[in-house]
C-alpha atoms as a PDB file:
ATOM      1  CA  UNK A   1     156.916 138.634 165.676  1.00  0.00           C
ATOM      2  CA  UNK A   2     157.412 138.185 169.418  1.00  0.00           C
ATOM      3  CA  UNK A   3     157.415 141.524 171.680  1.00  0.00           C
ATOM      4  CA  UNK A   4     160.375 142.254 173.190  1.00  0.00           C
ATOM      5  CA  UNK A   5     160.663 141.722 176.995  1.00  0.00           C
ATOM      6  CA  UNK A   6     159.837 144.872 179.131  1.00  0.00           C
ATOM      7  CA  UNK A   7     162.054 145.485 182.718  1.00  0.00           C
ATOM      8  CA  UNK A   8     159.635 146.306 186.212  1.00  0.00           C
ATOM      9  CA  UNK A   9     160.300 147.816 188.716  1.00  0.00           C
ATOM     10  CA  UNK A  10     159.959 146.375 192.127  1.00  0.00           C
ATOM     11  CA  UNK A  11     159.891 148.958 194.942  1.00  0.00           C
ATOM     12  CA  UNK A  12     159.080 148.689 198.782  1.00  0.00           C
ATOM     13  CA  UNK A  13     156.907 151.943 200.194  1.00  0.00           C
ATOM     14  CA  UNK A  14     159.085 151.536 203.633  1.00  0.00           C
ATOM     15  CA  UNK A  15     162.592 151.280 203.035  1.00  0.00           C
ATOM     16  CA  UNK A  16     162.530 152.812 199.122  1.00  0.00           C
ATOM     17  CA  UNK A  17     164.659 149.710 198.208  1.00  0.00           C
ATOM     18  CA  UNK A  18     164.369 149.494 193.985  1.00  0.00           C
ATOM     19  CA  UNK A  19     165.028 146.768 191.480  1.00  0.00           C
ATOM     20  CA  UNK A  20     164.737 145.955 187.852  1.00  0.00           C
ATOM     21  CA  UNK A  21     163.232 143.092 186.766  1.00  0.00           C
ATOM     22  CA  UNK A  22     163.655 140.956 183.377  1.00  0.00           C
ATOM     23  CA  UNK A  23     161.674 138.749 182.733  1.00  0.00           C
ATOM     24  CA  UNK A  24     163.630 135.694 183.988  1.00  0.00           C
ATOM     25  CA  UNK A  25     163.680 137.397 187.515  1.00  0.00           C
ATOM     26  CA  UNK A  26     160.460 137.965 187.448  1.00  0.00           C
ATOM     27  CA  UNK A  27     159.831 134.180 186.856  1.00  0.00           C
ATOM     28  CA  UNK A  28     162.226 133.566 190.086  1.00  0.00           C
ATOM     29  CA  UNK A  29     159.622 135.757 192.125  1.00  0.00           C
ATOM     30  CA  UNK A  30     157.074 134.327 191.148  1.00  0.00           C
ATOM     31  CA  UNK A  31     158.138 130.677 191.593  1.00  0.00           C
ATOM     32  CA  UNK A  32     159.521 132.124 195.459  1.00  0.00           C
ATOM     33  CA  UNK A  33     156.064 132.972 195.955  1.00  0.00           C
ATOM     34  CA  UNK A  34     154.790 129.634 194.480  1.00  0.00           C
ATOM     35  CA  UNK A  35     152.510 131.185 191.611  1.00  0.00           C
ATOM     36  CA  UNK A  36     154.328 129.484 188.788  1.00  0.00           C
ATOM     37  CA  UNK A  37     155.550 126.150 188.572  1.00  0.00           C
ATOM     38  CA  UNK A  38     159.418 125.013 187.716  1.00  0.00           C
ATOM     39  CA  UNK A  39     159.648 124.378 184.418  1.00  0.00           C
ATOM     40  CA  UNK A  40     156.557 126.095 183.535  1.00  0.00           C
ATOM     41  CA  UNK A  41     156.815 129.313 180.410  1.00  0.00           C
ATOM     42  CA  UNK A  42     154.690 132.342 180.130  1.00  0.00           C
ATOM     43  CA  UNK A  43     153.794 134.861 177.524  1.00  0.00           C
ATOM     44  CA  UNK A  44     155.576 137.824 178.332  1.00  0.00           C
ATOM     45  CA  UNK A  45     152.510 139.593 178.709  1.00  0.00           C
ATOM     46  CA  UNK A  46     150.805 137.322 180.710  1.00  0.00           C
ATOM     47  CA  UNK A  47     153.798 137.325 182.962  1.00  0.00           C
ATOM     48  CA  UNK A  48     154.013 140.932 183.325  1.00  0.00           C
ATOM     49  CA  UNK A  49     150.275 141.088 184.679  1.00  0.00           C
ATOM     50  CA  UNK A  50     150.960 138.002 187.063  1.00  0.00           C
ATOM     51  CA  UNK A  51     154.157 139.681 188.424  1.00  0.00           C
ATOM     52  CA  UNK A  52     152.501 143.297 189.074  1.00  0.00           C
ATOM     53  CA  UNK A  53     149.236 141.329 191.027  1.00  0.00           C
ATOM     54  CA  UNK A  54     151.483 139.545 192.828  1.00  0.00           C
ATOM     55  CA  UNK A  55     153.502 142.314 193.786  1.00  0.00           C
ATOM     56  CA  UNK A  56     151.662 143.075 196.766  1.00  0.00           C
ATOM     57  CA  UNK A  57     152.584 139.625 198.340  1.00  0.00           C
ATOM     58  CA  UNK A  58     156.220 140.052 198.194  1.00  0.00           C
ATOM     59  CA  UNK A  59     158.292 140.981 201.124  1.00  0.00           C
ATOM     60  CA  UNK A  60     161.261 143.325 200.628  1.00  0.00           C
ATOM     61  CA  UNK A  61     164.526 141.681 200.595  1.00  0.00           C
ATOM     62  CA  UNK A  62     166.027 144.415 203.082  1.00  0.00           C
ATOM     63  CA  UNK A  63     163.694 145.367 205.603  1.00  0.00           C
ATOM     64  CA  UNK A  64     161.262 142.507 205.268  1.00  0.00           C
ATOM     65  CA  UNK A  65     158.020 144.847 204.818  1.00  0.00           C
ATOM     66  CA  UNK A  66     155.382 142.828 203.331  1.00  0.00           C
ATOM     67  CA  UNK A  67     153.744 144.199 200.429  1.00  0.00           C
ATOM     68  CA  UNK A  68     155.895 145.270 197.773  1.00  0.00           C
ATOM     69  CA  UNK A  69     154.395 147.749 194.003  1.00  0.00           C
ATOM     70  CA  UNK A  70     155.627 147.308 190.705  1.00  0.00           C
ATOM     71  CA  UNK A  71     155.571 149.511 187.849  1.00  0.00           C
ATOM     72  CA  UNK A  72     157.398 150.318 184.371  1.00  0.00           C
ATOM     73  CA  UNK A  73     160.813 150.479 184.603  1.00  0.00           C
ATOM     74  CA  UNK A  74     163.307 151.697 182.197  1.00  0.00           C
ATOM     75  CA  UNK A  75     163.593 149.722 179.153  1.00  0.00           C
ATOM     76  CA  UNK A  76     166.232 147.969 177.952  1.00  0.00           C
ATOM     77  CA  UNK A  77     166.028 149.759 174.659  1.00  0.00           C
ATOM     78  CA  UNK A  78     165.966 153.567 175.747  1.00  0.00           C
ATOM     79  CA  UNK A  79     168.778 155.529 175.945  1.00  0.00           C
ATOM     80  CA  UNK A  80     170.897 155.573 179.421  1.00  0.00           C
ATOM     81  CA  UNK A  81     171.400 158.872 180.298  1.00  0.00           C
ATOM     82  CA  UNK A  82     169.682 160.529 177.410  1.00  0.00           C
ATOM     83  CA  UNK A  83     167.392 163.457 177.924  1.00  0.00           C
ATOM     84  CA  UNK A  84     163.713 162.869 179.762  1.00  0.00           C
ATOM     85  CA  UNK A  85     160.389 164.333 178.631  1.00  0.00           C
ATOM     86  CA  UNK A  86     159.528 167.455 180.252  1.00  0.00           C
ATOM     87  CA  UNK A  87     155.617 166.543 180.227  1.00  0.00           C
ATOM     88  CA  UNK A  88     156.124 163.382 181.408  1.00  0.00           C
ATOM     89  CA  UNK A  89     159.539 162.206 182.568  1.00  0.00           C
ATOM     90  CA  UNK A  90     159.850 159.322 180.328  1.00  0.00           C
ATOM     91  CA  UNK A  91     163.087 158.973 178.977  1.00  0.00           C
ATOM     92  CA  UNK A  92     163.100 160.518 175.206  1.00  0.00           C
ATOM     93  CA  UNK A  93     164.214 157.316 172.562  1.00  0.00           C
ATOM     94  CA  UNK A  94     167.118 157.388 171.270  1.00  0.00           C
ATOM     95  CA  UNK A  95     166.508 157.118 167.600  1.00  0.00           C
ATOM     96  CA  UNK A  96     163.801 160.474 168.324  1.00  0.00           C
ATOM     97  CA  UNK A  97     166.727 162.254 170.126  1.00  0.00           C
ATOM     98  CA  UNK A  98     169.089 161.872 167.230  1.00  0.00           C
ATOM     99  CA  UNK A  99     166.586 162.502 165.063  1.00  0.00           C
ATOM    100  CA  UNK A 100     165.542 165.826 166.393  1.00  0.00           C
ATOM    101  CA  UNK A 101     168.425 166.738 168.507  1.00  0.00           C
ATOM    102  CA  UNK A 102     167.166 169.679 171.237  1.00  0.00           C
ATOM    103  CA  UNK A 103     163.820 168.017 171.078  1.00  0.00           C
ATOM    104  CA  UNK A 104     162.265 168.368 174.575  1.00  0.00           C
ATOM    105  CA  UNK A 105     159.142 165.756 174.648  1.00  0.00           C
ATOM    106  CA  UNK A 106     158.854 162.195 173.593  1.00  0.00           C
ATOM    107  CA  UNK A 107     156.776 161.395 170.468  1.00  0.00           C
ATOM    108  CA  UNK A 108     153.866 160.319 172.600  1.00  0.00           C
ATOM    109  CA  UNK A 109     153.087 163.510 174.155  1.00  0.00           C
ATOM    110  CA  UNK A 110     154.407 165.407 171.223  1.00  0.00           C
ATOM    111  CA  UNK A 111     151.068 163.404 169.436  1.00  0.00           C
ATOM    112  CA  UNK A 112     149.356 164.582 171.661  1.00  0.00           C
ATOM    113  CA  UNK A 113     149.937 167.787 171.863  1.00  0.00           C
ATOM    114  CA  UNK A 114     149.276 167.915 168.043  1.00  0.00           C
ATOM    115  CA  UNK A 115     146.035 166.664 168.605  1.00  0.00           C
ATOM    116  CA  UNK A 116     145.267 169.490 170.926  1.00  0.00           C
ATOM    117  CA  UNK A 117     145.022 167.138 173.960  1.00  0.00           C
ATOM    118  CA  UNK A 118     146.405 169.188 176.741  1.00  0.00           C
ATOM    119  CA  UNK A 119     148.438 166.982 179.335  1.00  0.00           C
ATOM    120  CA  UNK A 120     148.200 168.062 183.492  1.00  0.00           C
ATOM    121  CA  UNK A 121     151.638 168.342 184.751  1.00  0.00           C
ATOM    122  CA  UNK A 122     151.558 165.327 187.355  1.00  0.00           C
ATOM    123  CA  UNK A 123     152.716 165.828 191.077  1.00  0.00           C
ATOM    124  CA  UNK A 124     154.668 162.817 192.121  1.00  0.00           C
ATOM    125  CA  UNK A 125     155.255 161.376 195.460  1.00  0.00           C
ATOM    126  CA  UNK A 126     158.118 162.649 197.266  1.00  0.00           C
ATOM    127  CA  UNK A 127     158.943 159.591 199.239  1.00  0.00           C
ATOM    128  CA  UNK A 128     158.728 156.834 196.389  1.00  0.00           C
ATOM    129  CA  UNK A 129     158.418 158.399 192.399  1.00  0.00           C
ATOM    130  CA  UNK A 130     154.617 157.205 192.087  1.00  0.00           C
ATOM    131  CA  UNK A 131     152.191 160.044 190.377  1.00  0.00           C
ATOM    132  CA  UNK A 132     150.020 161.507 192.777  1.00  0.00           C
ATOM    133  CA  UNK A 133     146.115 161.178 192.320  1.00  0.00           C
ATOM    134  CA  UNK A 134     143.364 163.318 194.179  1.00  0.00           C
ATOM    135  CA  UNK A 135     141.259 161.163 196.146  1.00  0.00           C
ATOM    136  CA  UNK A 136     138.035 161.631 198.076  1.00  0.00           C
ATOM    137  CA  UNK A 137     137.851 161.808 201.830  1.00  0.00           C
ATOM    138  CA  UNK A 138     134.526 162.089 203.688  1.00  0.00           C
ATOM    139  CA  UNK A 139     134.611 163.734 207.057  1.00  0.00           C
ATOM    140  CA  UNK A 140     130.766 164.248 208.441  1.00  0.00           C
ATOM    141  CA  UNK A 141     128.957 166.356 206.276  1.00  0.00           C
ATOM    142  CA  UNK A 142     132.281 167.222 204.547  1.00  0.00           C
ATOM    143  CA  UNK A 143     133.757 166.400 201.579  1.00  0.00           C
ATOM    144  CA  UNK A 144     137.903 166.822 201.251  1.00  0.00           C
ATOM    145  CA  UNK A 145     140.125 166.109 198.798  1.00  0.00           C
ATOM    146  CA  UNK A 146     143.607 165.323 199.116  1.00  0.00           C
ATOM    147  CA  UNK A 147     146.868 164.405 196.980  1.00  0.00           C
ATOM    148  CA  UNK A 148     147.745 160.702 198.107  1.00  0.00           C
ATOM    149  CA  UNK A 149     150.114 158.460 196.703  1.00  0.00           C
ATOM    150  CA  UNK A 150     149.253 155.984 193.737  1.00  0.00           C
ATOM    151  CA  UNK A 151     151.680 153.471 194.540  1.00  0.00           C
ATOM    152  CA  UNK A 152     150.584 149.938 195.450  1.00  0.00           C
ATOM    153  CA  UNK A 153     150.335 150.306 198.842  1.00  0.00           C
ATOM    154  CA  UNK A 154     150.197 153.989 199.096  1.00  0.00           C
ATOM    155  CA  UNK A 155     153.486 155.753 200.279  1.00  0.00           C
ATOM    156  CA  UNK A 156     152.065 157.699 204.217  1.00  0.00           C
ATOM    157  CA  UNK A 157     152.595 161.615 203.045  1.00  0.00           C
END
């Protein structure tokens, strides 16, 4: 059984410019950037792990900022328009949302909340979608932390 090709998201931290990515796109990038050879094939996951390290080396096809992040996009599969998780934002499936119509999380965190794992709501960059994660800043004898963005290069808050 092969797995069935995932869509990433390209984004640029300066202008907010977003794409999608199959996997054949993500094949053009790479060859742009002269990481893969013409006529060369990858595994899909093996592609998907070149594309987001080489992410960073991209520049952004409308402003030209160098450095571009990648992350999950939207699959192909999930329902366009259908109703998100309200623990996590994730798109609920389509075959859970007409299974369970009025259902409010998607099955992961619903596992998880059956195993009693409790789930932090996340805080997400205003500027670019990324989560937010608390990070450690030294100042002297001081120790501060502060919400900074988890995005590949980090969003300026």
């Amino acid at each position: 059984m092969t797995a069935r090709p995932r869509y990433l998201e390209l984004r640029c931290g300066a202008c907010l410019w977003r794409e999608a990515c199959d996997p054949a796109e993500m094949l053009a990038w790479l060859r742009k950037a002269g990481k893969v050879r013409e006529g060369k094939a990858m595994e899909f996951e093996i592609l998907y792990e070149v594309f987001r390290a080489t992410a960073g080396q991209f520049d952004c096809p409308k402003c030209g900022h160098h450095g571009l992040s990648a992350s999950n996009a939207v699959e192909a599969g999930d329902w366009p328009g259908g109703p998100e998780c309200v623990k996590c934002g994730r798109p609920i499936g389509q075959e859970r949302a007409e299974a369970m119509p009025g259902t409010r999380t998607c099955a992961a965190c619903q596992q998880a909340a059956e195993r009693g794992v409790q789930r932090q709501d996340q805080d997400y960059c205003p500027r670019c979608g990324a989560r937010l994660e608390v990070r450690v800043v030294g100042q002297g004898n001081r120790t501060r932390y502060v919400l900074a963005c988890s995005a590949n290069p980090p969003c300026p808050l």
